[in-house]
Protein backbone atom coordinates (compact mmCIF):
# COMPACT_ATOMS: atom_id res chain seq x y z
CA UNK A 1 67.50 187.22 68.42
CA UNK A 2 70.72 185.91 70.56
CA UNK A 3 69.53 183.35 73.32
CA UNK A 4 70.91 182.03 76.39
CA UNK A 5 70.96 178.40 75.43
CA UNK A 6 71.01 175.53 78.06
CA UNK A 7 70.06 172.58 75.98
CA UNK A 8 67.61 171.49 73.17
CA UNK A 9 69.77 171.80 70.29
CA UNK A 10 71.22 169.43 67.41
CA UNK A 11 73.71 169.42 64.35
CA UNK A 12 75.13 172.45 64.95
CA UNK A 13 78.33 174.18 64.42
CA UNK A 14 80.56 176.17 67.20
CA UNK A 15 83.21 177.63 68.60
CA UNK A 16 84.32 176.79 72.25
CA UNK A 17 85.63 179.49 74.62
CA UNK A 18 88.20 177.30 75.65
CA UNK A 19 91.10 178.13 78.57
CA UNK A 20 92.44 174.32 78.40
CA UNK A 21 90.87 173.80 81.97
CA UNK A 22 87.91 171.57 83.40
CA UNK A 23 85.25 173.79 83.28
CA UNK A 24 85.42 174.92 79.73
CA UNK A 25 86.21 170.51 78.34
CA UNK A 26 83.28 169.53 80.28
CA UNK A 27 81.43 172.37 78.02
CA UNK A 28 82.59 171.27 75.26
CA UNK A 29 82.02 167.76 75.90
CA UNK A 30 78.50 168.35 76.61
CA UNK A 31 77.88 170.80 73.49
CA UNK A 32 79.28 167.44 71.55
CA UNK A 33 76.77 165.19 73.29
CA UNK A 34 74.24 167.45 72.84
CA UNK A 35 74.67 167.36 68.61
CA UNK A 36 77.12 169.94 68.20
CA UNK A 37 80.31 169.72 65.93
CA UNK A 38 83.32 171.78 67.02
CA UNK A 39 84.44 174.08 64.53
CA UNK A 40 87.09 175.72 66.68
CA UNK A 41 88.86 177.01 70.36
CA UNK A 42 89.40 179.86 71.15
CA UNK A 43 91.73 181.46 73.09
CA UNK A 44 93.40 185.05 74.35
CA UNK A 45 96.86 185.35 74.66
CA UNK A 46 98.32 188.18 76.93
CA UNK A 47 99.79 190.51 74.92
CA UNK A 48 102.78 188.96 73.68
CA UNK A 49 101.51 185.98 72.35
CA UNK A 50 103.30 183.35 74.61
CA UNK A 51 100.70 182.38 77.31
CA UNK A 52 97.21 182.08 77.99
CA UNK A 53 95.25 184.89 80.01
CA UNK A 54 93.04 182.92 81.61
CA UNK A 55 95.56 179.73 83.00
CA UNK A 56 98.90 181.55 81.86
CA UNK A 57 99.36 178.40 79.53
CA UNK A 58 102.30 178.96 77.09
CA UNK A 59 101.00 178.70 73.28
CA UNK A 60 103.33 175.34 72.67
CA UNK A 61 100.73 173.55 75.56
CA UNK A 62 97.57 174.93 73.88
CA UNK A 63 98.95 173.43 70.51
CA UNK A 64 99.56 169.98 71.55
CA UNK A 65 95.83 170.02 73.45
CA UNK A 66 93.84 171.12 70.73
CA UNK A 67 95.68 168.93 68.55
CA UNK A 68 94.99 165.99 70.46
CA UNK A 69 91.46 167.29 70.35
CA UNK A 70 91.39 167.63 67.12
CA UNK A 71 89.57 170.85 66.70
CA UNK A 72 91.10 173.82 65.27
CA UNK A 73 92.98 176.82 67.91
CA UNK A 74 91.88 180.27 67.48
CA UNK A 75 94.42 182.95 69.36
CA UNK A 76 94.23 186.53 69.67
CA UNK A 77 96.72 188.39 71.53
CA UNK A 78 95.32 191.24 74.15
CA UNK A 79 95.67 193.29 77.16
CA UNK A 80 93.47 193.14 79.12
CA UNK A 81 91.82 196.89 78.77
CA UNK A 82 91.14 195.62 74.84
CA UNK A 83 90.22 192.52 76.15
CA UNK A 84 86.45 192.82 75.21
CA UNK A 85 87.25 194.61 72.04
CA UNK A 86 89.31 191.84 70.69
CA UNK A 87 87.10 189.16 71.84
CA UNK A 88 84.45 190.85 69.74
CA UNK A 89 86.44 190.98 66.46
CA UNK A 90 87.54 187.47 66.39
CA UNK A 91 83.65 186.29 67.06
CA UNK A 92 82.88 188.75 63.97
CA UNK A 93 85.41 186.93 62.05
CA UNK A 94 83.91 183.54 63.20
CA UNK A 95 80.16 184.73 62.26
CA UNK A 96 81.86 185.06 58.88
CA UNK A 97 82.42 181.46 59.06
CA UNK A 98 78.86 180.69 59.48
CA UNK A 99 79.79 179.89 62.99
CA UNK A 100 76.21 180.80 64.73
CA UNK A 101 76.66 179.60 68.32
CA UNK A 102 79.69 179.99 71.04
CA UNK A 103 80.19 177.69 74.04
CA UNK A 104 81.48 178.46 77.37
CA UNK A 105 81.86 177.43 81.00
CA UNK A 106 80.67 179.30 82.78
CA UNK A 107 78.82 177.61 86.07
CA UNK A 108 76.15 180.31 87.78
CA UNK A 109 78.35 183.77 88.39
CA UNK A 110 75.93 185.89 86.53
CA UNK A 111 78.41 189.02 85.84
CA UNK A 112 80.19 186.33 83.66
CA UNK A 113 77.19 185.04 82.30
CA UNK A 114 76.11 188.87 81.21
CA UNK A 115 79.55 189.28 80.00
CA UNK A 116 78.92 186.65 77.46
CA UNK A 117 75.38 187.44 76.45
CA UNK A 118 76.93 191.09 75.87
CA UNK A 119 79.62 190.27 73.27
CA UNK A 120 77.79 187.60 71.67
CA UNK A 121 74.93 189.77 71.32
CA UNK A 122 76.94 192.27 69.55
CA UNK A 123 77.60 189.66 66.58
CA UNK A 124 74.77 188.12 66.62
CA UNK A 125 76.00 184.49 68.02
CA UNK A 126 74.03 182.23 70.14
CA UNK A 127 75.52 181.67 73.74
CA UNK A 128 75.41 178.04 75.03
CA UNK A 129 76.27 177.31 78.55
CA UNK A 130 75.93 173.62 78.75
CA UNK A 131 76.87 173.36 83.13
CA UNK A 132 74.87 176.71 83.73
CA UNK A 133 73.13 176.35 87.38
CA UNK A 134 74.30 172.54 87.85
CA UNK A 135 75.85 171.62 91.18
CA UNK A 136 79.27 171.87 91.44
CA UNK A 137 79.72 168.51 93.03
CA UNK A 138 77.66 167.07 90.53
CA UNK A 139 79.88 168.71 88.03
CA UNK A 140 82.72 167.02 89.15
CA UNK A 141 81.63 164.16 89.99
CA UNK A 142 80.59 163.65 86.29
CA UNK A 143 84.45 164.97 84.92
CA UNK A 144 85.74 162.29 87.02
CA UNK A 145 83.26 159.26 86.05
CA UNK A 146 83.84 160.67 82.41
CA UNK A 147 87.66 159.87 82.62
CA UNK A 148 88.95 163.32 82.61
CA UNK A 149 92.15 164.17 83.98
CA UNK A 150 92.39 167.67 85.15
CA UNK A 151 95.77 168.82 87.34
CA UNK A 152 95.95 172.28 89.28
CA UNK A 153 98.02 174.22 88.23
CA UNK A 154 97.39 178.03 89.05
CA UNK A 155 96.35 178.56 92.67
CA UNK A 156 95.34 182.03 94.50
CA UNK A 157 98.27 182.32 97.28
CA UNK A 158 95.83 184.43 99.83
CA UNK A 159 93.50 180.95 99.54
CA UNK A 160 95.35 178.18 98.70
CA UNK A 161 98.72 176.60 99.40
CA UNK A 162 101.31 175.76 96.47
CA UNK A 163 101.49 172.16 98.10
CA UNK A 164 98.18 171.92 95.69
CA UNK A 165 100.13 172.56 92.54
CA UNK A 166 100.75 169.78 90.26
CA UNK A 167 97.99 167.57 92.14
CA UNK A 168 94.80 165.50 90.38
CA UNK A 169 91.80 167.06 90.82
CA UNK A 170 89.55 163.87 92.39
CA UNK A 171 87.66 163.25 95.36
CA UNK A 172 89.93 163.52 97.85
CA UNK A 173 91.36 167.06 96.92
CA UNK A 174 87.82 168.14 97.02
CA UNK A 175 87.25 166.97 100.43
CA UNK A 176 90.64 168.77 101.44
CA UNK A 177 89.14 172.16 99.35
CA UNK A 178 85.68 172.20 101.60
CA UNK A 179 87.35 171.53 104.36
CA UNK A 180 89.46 175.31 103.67
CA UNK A 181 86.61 176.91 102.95
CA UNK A 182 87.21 177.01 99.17
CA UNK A 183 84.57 177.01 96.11
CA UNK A 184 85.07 173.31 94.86
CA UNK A 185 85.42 174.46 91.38
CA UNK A 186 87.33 177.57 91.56
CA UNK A 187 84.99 179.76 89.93
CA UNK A 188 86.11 182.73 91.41
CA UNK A 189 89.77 182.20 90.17
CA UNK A 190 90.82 180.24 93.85
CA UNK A 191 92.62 177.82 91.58
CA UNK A 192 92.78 176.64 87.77
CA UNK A 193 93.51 172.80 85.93
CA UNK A 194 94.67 172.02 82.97
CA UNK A 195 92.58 169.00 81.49
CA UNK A 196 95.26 166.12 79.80
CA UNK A 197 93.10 163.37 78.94
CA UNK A 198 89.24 162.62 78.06
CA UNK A 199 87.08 161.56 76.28
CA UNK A 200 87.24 163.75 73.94
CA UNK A 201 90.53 163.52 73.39
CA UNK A 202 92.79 161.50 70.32
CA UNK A 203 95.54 160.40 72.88
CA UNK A 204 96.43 161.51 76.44
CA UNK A 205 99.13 164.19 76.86
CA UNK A 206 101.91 163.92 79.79
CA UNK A 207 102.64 166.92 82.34
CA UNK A 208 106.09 167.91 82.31
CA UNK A 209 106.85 170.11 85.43
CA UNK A 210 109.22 173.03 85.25
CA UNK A 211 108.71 175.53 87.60
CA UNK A 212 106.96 177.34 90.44
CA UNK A 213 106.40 180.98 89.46
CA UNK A 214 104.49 183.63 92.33
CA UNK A 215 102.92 186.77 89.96
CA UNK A 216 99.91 189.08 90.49
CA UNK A 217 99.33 186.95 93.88
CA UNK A 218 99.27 183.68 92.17
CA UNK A 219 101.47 180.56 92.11
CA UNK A 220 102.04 179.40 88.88
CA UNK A 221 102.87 176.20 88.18
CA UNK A 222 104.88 176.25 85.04
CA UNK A 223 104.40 173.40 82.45
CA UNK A 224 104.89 171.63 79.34
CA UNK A 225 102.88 168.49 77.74
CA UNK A 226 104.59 166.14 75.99
């Protein structure tokens, strides 16, 4: 039987629905301190294989992360009408890797949370969702204390300013992101990080800025790490 899983659980083996951002390293920090061992990240591509859906990270970025992670990177290349499909056959191919139990970010939007209880269901994987129903602020609070180092990147132009691109998430942009009206963690896509340093990371990675791109009523802030 396929269980929402919270906590309680040690020595065991997963994959990490990873999008290179806070939400999903905090996940996957806490699935480590909880016992588990990373077997792998995943991660869709759009359709031609050059940049993350979720953050529009280009594959080159995602590379140098999970290396400095040092945990194997899954891709799978998808629109996004055989999004679900292809998220399916790549967690069949990790069941076949005695790979029992996915991890993702998820906070408390519970269409999200269904989402992943569908598809895991349908393989027969266990989903943990190690910051399901904390605080947000307490969330946060606990990347920053950990030493993460998480920069915005994408931001949602009808809610946020570009001026916010390329900046630290830390106290003080959180302060600034109440004071809009905004949900401090982005969880309904108002902006996105990329996370560059950690704990759980081999060696820190540098940001190297290109360019500001507007798409799909976004601003993009194009990037490399070196």
């Amino acid at each position: 039987m396929v269980r929402l899983i919270t906590k309680g659980l040690n020595n065991f083996d997963f994959f990490c629905s990873w999008s290179g951002g806070k939400d999903s390293s905090l996940a996957l920090y806490r699935a480590i301190q909880m016992g588990g061992r990373p077997k792998y990240l995943l991660n869709m591509l759009r359709e031609d294989g050059k940049r993350s859906r979720s953050h529009g990270l280009n594959l080159n970025t995602l590379q140098k992360l999970a290396h400095s992670l040092e945990i194997p990177l899954i891709t799978r290349s998808t629109t996004w009408d055989d999004y679900e499909k292809n998220y399916i056959a790549v967690l069949q191919e990790l069941k076949k890797q005695e790979v029992y139990f996915g991890v993702f970010g998820d906070i408390d939007i519970e269409e999200n949370r269904k989402w992943v209880e569908y598809v895991c269901s349908i393989v027969k994987i266990n989903p943990l969702l190690p910051l399901w129903k904390k605080s947000r602020k307490k969330l946060l609070h606990e990347l920053f204390d950990l030493g993460f180092k998480a920069t915005i990147i994408v931001v949602k132009a009808d809610k946020l300013n570009k001026k916010f691109l390329g900046k630290i998430l830390n106290n003080e942009i959180i302060v600034k992101l109440e004071k809009l009206g905004i949900d401090i963690s982005g969880e309904t896509g108002e902006y996105h990080t990329i996370v560059t340093n950690g704990p759980i990371f081999s060696h820190p990675l540098i940001i190297k800025k290109k360019k500001i791109i507007q798409k799909n009523g976004y601003f993009i802030l194009d990037i490399d790490v070196i």
